[in-house]
N, C-alpha and C. Protein backbone atom coordinates (compact mmCIF):
# COMPACT_ATOMS: atom_id res chain seq x y z
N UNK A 1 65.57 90.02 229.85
CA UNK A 1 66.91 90.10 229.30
C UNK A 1 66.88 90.50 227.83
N UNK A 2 65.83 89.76 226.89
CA UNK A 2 65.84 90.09 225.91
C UNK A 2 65.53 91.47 224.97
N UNK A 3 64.39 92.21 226.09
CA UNK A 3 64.10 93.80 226.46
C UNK A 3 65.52 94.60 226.06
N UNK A 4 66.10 94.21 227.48
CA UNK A 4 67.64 95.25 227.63
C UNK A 4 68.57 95.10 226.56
N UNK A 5 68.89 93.51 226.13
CA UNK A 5 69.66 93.46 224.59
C UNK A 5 68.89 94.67 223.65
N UNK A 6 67.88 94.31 223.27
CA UNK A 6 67.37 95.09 222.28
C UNK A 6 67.45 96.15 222.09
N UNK A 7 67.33 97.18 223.82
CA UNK A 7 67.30 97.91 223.68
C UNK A 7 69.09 99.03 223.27
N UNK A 8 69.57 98.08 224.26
CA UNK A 8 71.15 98.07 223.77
C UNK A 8 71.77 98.31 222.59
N UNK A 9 71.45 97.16 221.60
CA UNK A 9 71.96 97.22 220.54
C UNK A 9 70.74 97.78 218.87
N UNK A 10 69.73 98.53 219.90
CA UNK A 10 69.09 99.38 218.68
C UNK A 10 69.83 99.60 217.60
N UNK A 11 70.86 100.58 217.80
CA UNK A 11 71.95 101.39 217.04
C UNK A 11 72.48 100.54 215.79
N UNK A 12 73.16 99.54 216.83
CA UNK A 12 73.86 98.39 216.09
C UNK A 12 72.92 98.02 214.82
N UNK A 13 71.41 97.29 215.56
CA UNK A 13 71.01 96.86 214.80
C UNK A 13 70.60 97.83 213.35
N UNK A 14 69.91 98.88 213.55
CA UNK A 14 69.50 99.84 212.48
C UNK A 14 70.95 100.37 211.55
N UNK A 15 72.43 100.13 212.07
CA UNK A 15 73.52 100.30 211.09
C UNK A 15 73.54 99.07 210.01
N UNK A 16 73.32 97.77 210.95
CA UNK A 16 73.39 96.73 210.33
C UNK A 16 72.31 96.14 209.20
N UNK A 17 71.30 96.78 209.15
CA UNK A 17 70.21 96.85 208.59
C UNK A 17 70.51 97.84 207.27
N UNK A 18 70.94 99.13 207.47
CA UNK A 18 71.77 99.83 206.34
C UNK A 18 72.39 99.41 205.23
N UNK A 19 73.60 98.66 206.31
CA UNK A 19 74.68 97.93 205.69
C UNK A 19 73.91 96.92 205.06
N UNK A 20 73.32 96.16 205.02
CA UNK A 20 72.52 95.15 204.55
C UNK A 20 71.78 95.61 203.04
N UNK A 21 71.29 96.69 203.67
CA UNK A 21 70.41 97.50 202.04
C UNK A 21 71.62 97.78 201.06
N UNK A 22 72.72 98.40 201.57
CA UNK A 22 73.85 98.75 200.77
C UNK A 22 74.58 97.74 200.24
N UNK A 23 74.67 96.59 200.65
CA UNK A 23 75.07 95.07 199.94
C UNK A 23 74.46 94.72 199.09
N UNK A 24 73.03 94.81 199.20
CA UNK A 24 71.90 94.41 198.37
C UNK A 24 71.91 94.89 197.15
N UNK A 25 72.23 96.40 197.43
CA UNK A 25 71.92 97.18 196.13
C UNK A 25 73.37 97.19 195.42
N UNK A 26 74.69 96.83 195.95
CA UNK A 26 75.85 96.72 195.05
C UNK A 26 75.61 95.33 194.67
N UNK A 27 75.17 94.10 195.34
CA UNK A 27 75.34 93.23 194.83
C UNK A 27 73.95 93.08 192.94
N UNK A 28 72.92 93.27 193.55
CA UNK A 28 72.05 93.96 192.77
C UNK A 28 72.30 94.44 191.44
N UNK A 29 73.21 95.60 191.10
CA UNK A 29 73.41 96.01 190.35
C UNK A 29 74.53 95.27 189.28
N UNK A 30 75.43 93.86 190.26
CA UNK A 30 76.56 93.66 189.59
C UNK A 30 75.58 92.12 189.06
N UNK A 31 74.21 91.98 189.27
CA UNK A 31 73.93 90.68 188.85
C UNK A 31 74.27 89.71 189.55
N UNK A 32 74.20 90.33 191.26
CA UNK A 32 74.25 88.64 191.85
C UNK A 32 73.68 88.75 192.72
N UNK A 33 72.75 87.38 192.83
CA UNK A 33 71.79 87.46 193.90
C UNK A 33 72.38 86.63 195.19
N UNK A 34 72.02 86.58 195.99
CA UNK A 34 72.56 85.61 197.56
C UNK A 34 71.30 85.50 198.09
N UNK A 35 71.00 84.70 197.63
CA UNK A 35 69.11 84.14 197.93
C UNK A 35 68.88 84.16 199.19
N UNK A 36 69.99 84.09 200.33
CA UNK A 36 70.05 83.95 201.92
C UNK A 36 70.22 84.49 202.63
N UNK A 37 70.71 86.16 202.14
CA UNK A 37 71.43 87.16 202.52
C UNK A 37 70.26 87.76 203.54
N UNK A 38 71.00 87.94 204.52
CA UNK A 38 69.86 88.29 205.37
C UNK A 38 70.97 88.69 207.07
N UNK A 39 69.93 89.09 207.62
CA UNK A 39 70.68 89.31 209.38
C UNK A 39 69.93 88.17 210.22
N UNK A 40 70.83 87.85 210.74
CA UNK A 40 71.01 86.76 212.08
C UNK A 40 70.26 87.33 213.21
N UNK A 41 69.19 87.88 213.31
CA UNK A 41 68.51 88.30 214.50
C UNK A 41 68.50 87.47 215.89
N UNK A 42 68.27 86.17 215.23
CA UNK A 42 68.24 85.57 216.58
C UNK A 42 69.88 85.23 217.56
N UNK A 43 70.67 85.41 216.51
CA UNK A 43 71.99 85.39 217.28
C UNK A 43 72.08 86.77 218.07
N UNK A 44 71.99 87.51 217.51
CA UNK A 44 71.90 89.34 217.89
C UNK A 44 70.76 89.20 219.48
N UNK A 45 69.88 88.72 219.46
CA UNK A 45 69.34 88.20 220.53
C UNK A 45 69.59 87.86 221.24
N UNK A 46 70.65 86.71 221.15
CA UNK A 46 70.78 85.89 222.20
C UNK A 46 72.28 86.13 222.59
N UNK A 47 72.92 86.73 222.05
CA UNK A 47 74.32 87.39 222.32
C UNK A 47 74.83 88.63 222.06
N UNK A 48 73.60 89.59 221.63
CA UNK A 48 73.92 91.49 221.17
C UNK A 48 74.95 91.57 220.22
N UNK A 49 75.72 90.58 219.53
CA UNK A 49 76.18 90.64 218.01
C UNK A 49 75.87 90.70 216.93
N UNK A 50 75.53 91.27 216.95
CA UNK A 50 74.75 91.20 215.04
C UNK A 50 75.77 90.73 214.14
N UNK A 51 75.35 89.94 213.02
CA UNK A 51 76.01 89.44 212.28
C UNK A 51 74.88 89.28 210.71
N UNK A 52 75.75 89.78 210.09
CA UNK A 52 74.82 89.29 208.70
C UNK A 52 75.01 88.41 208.02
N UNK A 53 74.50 87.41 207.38
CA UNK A 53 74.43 86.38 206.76
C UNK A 53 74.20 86.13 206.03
N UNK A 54 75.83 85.99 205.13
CA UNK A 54 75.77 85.74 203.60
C UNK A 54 74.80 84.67 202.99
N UNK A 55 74.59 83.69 203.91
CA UNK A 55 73.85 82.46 203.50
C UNK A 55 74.42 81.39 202.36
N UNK A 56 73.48 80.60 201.95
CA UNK A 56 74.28 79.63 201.61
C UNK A 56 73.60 80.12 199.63
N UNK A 57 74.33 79.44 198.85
CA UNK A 57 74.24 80.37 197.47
C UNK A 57 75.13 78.58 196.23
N UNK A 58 74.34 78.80 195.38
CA UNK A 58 74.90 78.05 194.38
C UNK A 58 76.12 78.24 194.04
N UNK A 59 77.34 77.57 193.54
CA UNK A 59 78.59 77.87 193.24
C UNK A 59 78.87 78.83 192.03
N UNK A 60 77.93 78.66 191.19
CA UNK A 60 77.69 79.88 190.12
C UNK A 60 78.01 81.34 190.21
N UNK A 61 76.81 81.09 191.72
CA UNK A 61 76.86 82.55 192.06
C UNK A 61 77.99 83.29 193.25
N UNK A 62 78.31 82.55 193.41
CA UNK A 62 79.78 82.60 194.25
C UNK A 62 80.84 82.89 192.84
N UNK A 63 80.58 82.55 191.98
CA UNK A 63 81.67 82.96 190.83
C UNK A 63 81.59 83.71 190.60
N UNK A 64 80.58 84.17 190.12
CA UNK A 64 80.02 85.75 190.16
C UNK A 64 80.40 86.55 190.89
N UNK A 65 80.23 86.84 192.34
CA UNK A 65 80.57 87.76 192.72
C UNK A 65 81.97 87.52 193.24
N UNK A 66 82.55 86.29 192.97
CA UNK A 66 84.44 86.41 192.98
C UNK A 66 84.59 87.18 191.62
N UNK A 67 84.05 87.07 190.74
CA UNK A 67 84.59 87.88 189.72
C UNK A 67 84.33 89.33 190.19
N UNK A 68 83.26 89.92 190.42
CA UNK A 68 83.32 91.23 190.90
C UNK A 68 83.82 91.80 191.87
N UNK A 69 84.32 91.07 192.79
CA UNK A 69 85.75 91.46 194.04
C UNK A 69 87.05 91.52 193.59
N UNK A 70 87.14 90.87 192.10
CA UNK A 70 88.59 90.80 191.88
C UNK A 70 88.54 91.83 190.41
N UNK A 71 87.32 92.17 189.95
CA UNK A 71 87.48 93.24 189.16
C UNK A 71 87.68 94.41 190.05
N UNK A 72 87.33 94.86 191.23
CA UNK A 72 86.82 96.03 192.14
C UNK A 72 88.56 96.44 192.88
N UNK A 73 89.50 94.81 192.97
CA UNK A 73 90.55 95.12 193.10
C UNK A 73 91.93 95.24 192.36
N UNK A 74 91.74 95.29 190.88
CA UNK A 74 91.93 95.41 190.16
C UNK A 74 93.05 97.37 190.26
N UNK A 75 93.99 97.31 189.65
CA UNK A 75 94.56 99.28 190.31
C UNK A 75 94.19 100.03 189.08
């Protein structure tokens, strides 16, 4: 079973893996790290959803990057 998922959601997974580098490197550049940030493989496994995972992060750094979502929406 776990074969056919995999093979299924290749696609998925290698977009989600992208998307992941591309978070990294905006978050990266704005000075905030998410020490946890990572993909959920084993959920993607066991149910062909991929999901990425912000993880868990000091409140600091959660300020941080609320400040850079609300500069980004800013007109």
């Amino acid at each position: 079973m776990s074969k056919m998922i995999d093979k299924i959601t290749a696609e998925d997974r290698r977009i989600a893996a992208e998307i992941l580098d591309d978070l990294q490197a905006v978050l990266y550049a704005a000075e905030v790290n998410l020490p946890s940030l990572g993909i959920d493989w084993r959920s993607a496994k066991a149910t062909g959803v991929i999901l990425i995972d912000l993880g868990a992060a000091r409140p600091e750094i959660i300020e941080r990057l609320v400040v850079v979502l609300r500069r980004c929406m800013r007109p």
